[in-house]
C-alpha atoms as a PDB file:
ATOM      1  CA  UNK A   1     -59.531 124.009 172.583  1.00  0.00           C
ATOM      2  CA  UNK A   2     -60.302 123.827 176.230  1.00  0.00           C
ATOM      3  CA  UNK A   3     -56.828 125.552 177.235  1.00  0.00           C
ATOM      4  CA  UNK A   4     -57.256 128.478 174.833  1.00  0.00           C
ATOM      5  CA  UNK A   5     -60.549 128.866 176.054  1.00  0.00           C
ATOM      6  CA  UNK A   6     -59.510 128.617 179.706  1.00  0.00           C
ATOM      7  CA  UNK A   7     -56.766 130.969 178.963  1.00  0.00           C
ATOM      8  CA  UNK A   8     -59.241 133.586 177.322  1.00  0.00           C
ATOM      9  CA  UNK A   9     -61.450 133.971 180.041  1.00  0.00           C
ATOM     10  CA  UNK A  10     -58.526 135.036 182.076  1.00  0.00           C
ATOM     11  CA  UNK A  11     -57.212 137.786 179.975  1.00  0.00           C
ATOM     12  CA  UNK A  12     -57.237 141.574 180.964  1.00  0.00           C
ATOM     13  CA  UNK A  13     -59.496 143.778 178.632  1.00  0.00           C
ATOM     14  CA  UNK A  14     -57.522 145.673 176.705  1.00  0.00           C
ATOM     15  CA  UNK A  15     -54.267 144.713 177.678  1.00  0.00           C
ATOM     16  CA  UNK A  16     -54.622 140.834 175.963  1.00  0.00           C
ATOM     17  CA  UNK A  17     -51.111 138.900 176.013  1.00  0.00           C
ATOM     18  CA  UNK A  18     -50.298 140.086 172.189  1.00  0.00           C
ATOM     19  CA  UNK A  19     -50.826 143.403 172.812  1.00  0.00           C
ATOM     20  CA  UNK A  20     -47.431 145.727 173.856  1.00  0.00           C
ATOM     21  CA  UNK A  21     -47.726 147.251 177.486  1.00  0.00           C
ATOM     22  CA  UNK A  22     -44.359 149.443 176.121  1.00  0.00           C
ATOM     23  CA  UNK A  23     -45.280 152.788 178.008  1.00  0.00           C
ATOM     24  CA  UNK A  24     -43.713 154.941 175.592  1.00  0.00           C
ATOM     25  CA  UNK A  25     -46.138 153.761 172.306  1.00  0.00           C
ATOM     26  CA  UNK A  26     -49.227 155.213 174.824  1.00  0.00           C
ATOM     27  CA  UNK A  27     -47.467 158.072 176.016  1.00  0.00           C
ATOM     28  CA  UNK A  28     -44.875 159.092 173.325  1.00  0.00           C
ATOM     29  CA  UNK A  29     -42.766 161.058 175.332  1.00  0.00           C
ATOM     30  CA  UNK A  30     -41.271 163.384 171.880  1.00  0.00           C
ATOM     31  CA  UNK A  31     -44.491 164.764 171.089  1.00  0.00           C
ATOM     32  CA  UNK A  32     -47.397 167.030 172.523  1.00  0.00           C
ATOM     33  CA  UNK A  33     -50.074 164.565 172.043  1.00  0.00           C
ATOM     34  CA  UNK A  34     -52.868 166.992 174.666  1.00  0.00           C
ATOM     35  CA  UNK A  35     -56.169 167.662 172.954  1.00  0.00           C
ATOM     36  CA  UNK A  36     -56.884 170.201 175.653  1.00  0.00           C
ATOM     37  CA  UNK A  37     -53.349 171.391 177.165  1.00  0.00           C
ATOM     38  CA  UNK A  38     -54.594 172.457 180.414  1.00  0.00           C
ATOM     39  CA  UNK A  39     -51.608 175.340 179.979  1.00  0.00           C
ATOM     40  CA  UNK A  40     -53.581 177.981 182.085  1.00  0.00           C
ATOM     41  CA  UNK A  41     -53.378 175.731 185.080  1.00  0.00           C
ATOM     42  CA  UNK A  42     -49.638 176.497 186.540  1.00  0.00           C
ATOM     43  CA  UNK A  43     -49.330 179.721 184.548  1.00  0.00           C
ATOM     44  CA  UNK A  44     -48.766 183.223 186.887  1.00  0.00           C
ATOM     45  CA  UNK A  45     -52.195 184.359 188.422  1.00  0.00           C
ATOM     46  CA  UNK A  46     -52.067 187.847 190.308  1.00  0.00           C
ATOM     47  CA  UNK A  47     -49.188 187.867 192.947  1.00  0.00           C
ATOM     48  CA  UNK A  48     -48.323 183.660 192.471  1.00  0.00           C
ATOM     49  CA  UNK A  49     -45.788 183.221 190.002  1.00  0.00           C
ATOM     50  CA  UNK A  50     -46.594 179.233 190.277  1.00  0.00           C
ATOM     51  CA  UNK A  51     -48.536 177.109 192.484  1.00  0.00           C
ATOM     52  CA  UNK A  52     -46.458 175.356 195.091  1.00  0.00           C
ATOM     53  CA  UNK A  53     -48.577 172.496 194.596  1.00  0.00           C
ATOM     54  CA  UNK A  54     -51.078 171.131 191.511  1.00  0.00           C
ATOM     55  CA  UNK A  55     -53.571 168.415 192.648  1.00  0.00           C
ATOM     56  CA  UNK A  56     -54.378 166.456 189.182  1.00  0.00           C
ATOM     57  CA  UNK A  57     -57.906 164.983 189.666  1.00  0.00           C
ATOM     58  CA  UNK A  58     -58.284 161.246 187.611  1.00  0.00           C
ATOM     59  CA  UNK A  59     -62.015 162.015 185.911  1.00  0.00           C
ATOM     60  CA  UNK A  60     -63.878 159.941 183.230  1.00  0.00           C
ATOM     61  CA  UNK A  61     -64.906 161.947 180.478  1.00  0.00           C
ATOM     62  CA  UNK A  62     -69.011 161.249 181.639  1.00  0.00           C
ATOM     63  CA  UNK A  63     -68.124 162.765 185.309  1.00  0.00           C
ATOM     64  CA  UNK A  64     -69.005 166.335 184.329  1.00  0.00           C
ATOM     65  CA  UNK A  65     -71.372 166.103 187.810  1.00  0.00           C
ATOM     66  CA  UNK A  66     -68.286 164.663 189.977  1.00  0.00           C
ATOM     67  CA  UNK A  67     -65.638 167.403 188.031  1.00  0.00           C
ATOM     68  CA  UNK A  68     -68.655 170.565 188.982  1.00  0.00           C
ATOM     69  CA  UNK A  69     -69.058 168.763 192.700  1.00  0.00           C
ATOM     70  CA  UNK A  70     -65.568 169.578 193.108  1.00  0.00           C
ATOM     71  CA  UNK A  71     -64.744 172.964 191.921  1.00  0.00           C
ATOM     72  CA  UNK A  72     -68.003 173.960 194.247  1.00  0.00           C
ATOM     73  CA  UNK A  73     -66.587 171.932 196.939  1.00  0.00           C
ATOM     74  CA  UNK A  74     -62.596 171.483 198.046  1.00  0.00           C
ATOM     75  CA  UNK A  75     -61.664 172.553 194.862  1.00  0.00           C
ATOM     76  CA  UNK A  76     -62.634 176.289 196.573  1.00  0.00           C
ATOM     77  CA  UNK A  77     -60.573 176.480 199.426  1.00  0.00           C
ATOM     78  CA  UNK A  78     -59.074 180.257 198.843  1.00  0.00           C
ATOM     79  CA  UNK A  79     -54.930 178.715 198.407  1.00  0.00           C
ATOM     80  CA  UNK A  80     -53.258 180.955 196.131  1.00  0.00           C
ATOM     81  CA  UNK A  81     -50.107 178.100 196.089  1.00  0.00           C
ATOM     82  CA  UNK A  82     -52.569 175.324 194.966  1.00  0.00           C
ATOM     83  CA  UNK A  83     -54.650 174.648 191.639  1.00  0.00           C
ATOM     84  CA  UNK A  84     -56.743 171.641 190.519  1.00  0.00           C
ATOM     85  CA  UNK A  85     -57.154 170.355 187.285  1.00  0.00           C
ATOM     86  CA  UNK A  86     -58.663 167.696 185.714  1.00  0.00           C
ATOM     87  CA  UNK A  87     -56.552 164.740 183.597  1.00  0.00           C
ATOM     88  CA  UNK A  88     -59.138 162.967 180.812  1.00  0.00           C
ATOM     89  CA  UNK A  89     -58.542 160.466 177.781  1.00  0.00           C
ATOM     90  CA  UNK A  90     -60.787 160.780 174.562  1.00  0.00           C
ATOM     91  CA  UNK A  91     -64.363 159.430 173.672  1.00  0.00           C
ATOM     92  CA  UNK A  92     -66.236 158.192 171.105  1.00  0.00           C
ATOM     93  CA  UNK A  93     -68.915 160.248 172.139  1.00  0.00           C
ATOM     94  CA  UNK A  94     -69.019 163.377 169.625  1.00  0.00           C
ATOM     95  CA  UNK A  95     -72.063 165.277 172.272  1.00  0.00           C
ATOM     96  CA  UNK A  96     -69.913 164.206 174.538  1.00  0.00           C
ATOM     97  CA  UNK A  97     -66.915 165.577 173.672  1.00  0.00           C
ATOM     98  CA  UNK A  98     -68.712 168.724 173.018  1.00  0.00           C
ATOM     99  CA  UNK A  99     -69.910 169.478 176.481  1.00  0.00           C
ATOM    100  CA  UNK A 100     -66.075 168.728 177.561  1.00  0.00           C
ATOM    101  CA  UNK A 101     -64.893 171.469 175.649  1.00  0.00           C
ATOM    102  CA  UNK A 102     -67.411 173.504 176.187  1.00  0.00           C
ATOM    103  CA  UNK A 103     -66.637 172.896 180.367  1.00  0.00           C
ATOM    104  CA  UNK A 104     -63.012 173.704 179.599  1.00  0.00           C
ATOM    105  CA  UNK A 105     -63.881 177.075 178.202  1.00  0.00           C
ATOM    106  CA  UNK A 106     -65.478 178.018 181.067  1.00  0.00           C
ATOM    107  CA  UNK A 107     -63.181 176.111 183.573  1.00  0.00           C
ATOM    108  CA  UNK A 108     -59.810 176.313 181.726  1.00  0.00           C
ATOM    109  CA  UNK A 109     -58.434 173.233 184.239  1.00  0.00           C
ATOM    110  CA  UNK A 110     -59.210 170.223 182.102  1.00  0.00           C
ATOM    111  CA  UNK A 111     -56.196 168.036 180.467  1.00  0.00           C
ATOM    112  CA  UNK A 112     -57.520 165.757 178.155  1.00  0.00           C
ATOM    113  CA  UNK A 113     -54.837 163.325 176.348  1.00  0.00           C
ATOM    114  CA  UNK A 114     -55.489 160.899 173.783  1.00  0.00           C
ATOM    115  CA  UNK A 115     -56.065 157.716 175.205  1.00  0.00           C
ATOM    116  CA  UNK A 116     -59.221 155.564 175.127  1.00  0.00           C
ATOM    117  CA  UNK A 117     -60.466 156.626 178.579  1.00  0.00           C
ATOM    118  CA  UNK A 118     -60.999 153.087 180.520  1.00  0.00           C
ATOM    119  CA  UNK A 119     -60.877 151.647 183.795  1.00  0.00           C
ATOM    120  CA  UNK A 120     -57.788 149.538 182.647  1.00  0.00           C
ATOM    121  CA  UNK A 121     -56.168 152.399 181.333  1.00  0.00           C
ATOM    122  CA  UNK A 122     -56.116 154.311 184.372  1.00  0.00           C
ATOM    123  CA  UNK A 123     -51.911 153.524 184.371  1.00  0.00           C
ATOM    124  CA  UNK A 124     -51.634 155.348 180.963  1.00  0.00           C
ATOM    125  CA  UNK A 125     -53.545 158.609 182.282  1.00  0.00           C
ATOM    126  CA  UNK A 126     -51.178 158.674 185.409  1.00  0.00           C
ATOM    127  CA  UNK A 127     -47.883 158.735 182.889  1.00  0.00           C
ATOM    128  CA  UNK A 128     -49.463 161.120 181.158  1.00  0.00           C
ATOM    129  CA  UNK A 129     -50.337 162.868 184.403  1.00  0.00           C
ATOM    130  CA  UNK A 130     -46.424 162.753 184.991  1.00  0.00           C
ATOM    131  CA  UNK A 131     -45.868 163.802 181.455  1.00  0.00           C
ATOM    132  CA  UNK A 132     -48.247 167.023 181.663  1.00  0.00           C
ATOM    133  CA  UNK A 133     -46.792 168.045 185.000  1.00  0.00           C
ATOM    134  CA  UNK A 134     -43.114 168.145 184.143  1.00  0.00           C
ATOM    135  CA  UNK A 135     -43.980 169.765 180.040  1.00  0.00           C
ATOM    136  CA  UNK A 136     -46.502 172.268 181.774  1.00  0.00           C
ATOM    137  CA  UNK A 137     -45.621 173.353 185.391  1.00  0.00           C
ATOM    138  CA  UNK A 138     -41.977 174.108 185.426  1.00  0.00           C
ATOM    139  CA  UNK A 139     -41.923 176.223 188.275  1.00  0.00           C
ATOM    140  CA  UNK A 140     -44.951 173.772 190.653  1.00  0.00           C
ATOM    141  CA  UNK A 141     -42.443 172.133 193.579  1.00  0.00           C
ATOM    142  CA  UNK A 142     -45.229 168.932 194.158  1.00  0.00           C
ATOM    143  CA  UNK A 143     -47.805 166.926 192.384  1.00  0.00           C
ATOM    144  CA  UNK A 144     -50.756 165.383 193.698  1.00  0.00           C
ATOM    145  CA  UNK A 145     -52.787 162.546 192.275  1.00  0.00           C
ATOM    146  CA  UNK A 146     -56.156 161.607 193.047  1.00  0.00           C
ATOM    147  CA  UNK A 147     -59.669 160.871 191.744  1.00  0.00           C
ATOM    148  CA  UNK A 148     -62.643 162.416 191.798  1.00  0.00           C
ATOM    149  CA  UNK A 149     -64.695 160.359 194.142  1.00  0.00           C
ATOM    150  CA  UNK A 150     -62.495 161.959 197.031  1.00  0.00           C
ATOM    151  CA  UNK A 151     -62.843 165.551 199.204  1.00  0.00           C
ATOM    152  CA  UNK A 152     -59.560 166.583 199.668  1.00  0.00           C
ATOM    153  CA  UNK A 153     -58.337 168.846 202.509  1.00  0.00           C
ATOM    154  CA  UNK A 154     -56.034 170.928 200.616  1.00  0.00           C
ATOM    155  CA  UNK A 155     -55.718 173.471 203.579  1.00  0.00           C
ATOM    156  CA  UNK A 156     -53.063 170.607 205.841  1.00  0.00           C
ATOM    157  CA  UNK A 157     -49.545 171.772 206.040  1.00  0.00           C
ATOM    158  CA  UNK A 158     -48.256 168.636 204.532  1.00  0.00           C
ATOM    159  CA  UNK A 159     -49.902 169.687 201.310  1.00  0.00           C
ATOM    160  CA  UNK A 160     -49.930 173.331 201.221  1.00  0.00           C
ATOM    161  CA  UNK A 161     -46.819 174.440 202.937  1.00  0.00           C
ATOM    162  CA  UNK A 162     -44.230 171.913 202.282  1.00  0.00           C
ATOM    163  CA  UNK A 163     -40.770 173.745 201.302  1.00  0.00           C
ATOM    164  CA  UNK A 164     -39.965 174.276 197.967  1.00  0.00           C
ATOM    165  CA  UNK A 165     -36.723 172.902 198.497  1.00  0.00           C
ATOM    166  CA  UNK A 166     -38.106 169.515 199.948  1.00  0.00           C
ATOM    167  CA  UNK A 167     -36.751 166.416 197.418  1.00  0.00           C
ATOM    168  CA  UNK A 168     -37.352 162.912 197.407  1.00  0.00           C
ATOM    169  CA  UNK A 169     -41.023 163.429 198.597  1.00  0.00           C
ATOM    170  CA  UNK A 170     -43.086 160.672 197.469  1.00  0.00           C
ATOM    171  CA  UNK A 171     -46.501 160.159 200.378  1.00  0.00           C
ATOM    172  CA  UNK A 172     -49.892 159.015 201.163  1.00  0.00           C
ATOM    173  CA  UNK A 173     -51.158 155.842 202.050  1.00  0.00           C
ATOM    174  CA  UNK A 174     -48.628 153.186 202.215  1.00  0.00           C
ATOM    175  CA  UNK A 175     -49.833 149.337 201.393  1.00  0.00           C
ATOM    176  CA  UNK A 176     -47.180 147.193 201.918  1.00  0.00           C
ATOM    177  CA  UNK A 177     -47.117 143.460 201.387  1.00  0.00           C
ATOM    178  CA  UNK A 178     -49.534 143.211 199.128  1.00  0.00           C
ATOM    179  CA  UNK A 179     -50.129 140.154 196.879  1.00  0.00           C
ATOM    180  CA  UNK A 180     -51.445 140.099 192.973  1.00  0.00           C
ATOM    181  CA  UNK A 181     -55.559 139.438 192.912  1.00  0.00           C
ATOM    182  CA  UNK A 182     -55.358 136.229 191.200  1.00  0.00           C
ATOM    183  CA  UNK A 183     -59.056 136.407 191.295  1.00  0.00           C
ATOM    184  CA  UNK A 184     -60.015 136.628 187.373  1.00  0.00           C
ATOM    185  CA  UNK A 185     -63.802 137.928 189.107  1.00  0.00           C
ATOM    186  CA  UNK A 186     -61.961 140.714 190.604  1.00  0.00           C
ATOM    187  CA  UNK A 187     -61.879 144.171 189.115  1.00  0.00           C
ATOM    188  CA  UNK A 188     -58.149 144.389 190.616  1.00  0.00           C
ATOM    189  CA  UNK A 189     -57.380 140.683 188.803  1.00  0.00           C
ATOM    190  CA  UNK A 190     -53.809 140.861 187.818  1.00  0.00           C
ATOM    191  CA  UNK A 191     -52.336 137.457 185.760  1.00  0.00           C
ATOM    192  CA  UNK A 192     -49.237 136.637 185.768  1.00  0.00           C
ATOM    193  CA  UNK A 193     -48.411 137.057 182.230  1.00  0.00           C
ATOM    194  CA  UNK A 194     -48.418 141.159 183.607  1.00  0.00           C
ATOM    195  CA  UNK A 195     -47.022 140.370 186.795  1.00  0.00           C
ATOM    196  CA  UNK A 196     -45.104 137.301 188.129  1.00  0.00           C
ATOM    197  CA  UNK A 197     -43.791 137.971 191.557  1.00  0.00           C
ATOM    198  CA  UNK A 198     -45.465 137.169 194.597  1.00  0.00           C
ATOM    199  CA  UNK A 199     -45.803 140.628 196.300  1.00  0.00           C
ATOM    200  CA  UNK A 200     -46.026 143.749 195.327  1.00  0.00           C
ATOM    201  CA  UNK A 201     -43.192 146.416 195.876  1.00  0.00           C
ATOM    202  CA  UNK A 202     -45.089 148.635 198.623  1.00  0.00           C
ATOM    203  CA  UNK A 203     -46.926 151.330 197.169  1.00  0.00           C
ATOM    204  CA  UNK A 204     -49.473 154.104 197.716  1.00  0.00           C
ATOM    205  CA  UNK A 205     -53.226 154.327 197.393  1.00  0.00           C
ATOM    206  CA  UNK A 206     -54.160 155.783 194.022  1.00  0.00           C
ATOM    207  CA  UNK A 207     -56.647 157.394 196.414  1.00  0.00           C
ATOM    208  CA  UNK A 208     -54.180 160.224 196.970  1.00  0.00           C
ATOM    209  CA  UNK A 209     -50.898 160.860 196.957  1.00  0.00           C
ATOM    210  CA  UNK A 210     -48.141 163.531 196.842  1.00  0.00           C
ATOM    211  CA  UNK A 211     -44.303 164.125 195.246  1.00  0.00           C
ATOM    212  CA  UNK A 212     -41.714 166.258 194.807  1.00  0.00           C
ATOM    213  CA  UNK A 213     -40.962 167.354 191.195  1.00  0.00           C
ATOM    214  CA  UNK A 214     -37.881 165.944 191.513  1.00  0.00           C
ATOM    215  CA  UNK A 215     -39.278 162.298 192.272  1.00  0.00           C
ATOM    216  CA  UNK A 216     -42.444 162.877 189.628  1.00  0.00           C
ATOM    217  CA  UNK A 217     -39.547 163.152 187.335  1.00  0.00           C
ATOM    218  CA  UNK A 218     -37.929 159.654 188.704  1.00  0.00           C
ATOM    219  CA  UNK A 219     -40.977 158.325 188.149  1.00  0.00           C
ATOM    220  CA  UNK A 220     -41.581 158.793 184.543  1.00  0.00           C
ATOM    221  CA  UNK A 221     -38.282 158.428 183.634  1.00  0.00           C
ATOM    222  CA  UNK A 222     -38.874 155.000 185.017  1.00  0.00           C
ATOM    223  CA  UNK A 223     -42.128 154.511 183.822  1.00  0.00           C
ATOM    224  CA  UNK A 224     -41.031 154.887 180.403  1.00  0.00           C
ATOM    225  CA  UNK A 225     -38.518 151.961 180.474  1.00  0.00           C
ATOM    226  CA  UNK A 226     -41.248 149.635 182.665  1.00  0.00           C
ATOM    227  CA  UNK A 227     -43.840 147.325 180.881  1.00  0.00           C
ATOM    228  CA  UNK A 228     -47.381 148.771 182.215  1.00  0.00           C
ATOM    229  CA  UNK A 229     -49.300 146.708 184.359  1.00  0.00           C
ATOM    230  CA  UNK A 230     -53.178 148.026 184.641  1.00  0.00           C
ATOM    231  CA  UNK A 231     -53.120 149.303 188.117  1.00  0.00           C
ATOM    232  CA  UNK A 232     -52.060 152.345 188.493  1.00  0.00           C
ATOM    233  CA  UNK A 233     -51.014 152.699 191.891  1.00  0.00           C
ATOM    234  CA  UNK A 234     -49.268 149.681 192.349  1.00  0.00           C
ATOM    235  CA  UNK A 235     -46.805 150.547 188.800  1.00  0.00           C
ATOM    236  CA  UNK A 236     -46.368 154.151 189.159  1.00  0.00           C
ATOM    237  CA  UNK A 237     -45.473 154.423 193.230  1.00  0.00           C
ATOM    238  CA  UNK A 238     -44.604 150.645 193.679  1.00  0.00           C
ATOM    239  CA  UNK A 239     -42.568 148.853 190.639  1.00  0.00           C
ATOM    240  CA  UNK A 240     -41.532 152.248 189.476  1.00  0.00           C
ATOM    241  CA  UNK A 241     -40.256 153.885 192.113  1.00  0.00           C
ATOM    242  CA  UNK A 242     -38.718 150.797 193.196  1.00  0.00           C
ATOM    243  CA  UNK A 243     -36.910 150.833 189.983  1.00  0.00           C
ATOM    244  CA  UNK A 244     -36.002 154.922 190.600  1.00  0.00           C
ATOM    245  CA  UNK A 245     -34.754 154.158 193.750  1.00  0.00           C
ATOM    246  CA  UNK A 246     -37.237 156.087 195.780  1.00  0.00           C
ATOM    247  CA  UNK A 247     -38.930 155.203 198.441  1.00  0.00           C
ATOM    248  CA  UNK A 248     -42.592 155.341 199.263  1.00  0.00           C
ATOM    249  CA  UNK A 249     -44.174 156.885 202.507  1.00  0.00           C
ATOM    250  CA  UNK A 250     -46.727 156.823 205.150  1.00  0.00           C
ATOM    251  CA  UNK A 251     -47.840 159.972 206.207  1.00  0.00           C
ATOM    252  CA  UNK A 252     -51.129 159.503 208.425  1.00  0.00           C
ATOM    253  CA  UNK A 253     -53.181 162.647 206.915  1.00  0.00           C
ATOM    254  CA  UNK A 254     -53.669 159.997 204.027  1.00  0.00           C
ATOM    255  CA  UNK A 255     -56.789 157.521 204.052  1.00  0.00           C
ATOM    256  CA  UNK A 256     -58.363 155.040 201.448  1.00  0.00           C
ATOM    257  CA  UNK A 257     -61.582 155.070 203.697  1.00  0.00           C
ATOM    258  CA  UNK A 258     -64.497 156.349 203.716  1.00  0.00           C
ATOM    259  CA  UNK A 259     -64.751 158.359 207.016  1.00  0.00           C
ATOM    260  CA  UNK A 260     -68.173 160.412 207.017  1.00  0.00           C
ATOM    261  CA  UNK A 261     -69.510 163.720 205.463  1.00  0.00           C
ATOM    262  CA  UNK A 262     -70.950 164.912 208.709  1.00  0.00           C
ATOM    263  CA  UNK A 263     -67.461 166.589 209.531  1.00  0.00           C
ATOM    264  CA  UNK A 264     -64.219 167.864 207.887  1.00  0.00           C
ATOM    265  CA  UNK A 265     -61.354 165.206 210.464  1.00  0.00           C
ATOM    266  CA  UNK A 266     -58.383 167.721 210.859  1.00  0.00           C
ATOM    267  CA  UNK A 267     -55.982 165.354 210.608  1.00  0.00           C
ATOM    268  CA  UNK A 268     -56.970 163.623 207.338  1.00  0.00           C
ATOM    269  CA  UNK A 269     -56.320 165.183 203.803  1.00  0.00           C
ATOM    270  CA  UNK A 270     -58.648 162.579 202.141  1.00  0.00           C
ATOM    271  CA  UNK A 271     -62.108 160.777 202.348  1.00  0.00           C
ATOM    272  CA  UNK A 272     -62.976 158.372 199.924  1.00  0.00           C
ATOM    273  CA  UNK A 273     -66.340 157.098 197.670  1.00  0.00           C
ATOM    274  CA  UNK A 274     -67.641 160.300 198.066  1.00  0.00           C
ATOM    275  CA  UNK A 275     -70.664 161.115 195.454  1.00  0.00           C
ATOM    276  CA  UNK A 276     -71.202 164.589 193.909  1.00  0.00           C
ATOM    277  CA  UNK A 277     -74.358 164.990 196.506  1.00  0.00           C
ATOM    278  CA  UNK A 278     -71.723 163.557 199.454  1.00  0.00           C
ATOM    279  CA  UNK A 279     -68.973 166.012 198.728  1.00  0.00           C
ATOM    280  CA  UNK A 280     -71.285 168.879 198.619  1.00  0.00           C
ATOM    281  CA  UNK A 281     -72.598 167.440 202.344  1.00  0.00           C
ATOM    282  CA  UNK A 282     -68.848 167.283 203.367  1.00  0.00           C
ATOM    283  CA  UNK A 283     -68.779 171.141 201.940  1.00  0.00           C
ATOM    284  CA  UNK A 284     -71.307 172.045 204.378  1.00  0.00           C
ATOM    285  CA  UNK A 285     -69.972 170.383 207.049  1.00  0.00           C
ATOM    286  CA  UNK A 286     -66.368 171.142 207.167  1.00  0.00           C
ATOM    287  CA  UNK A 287     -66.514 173.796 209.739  1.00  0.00           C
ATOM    288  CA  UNK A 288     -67.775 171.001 212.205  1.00  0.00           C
ATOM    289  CA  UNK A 289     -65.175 169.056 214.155  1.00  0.00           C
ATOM    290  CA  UNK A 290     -64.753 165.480 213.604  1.00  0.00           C
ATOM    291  CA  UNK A 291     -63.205 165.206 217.317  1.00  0.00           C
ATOM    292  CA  UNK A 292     -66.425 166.362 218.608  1.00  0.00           C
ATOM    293  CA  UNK A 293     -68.572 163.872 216.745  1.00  0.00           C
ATOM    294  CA  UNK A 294     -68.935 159.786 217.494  1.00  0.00           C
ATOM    295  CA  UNK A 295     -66.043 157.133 216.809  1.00  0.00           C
ATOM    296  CA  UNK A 296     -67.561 156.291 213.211  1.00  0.00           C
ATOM    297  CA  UNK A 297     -65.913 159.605 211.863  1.00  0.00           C
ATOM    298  CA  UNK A 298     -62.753 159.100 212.815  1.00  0.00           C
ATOM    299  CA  UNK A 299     -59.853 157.047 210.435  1.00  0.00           C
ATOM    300  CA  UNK A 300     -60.340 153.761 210.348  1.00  0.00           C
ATOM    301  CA  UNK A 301     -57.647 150.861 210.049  1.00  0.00           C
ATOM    302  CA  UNK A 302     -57.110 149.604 206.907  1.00  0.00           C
ATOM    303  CA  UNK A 303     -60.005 147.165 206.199  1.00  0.00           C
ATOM    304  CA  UNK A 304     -59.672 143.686 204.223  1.00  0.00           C
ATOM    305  CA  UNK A 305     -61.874 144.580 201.655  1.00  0.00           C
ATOM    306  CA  UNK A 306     -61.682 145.966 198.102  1.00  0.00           C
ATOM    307  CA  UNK A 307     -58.946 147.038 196.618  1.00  0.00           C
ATOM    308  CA  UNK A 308     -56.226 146.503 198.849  1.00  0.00           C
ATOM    309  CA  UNK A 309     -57.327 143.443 200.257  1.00  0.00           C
ATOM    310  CA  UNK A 310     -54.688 141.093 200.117  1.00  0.00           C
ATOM    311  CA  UNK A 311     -52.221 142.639 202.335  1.00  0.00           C
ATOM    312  CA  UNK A 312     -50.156 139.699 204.283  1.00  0.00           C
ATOM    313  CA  UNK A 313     -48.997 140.432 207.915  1.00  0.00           C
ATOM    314  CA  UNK A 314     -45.555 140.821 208.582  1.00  0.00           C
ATOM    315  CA  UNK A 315     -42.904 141.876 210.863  1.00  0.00           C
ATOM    316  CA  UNK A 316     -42.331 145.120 208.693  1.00  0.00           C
ATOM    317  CA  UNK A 317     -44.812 147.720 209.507  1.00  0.00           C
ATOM    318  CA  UNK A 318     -46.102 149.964 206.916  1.00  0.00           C
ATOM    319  CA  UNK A 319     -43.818 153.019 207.641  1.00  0.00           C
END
């Protein structure tokens, strides 16, 4: 009795040892399973045939402040080549789910799939992120994920004016060396009995980070044959692109920190834990530059604490 019950307190929410972590039950890769397609986003607008680049925002369903923040904020920059949408699972919530539709008729750049939208599920809304992007942008060169608790600099090259013929592309902020939470307290707790190994495959912030079409469709090729694990960053650019044989990068425009809202830096694509009030700061702001402001703007190293926080030393540097 005292195992069992030692064993239960140790357990993942939703993703118990008898239940399946097959990814292709969740994201049934045969069928359209979208309540809200999110079609309009890549389709022609004026003189763009496509966007060169969608940036898929992660958003709980209750975020309609953070989703509004964002389309007033970064969301605005005038970049015919890139559009943002918004990837959702479902609620319970029947109001709810009302005022979500009723912000997708006015928006028309919400995806909403049906998944129970959870912390631990974030993994499932990234395959489906892959899923939507390859069904619904046939003609988008690059994919970026990210959440929406970050301002994004969508006017860097890197982001904006990559070629279309660029392959293999798969960048942001690189953690490499990183070993399982085995911290049950820990909102990044990962047992065993989902992953075994002693390090992580290097991988990239969930914060934000970019890919070629060709390597999105890598990915969830991969993904589809890979037993989820809950975090979404570490499966989708770490265990399966290791298994797809591509590579993750470091490209330095790429942060997990938080690096102000007095400023817009203009070398950094992302700033993190950003509230709705904070991004429309940064808004203001983003015409001042960081160079001319103190040290406490600029990037900082990669701290020990939160989500990446056990990443071991080595000889390899995190290229």
């Amino acid at each position: 009795m005292l195992f069992s019950w030692h064993i239960f307190l140790f357990l993942v929410a939703g993703w118990e040892v008898n239940v399946t972590r097959k990814t292709r039950v969740y994201v049934v890769p045969d069928n359209e399973t979208s309540l809200i397609s999110g079609l309009q986003v890549c389709q022609p607008q004026g003189d763009v045939t496509a966007p060169n680049l969608v940036v898929v925002v992660c958003s709980a369903p209750g975020h309609i402040e953070a989703r509004h923040a964002i389309r007033e904020t970064w969301a605005r920059h005038n970049i015919s080549s890139v559009r943002i949408a918004f990837i959702l699972g479902i609620t319970t919530n029947v109001s709810l789910q009302a005022l979500i539709e009723e912000e997708n008729d006015g928006f028309r750049d919400i995806i909403q799939e049906n998944f129970m939208d959870t912390y631990n599920n974030l993994t499932v809304k990234s395959v489906m992120m892959l899923k939507w992007f390859i069904r619904h942008c046939p003609h988008t060169h690059y994919l970026m994920k990210t959440d929406d608790d970050m301002f994004i600099n969508t006017t860097l090259g890197m982001t904006t004016d990559t070629p279309v013929n660029m392959t293999r592309l798969l960048i942001g902020s690189l953690i490499c060396r990183a070993r399982p939470i085995i911290d049950a307290n820990s909102k990044w707790y990962n047992p065993k009995y989902m992953y075994s190994k002693k390090f992580y495959p290097n991988y990239l912030s969930g914060t934000g980070y970019v890919m070629s079409r060709d390597v999105a469709i890598k990915l969830y090729r991969s993904a589809l044959s890979t037993s989820l694990i809950h975090l979404e960053d570490v499966f989708i650019t770490g265990i399966c692109a290791a298994k797809a044989g591509v590579r993750p990068r470091n490209h330095p425009i790429f942060t997990y920190q938080h690096v102000g809202i007095n400023c817009l830096h203009p070398k950094l694509a992302t700033n993190h834990r950003l509230s709705p009030s904070q991004l429309r700061t940064a808004w203001r702001n983003r015409h001042t530059n960081c160079t001319m402001q103190s040290s406490t703007t600029t990037p900082r190293p990669h701290s020990n604490h939160g989500r990446h926080a056990n990443i071991v030393p080595s000889r390899n540097t995190c290229q």
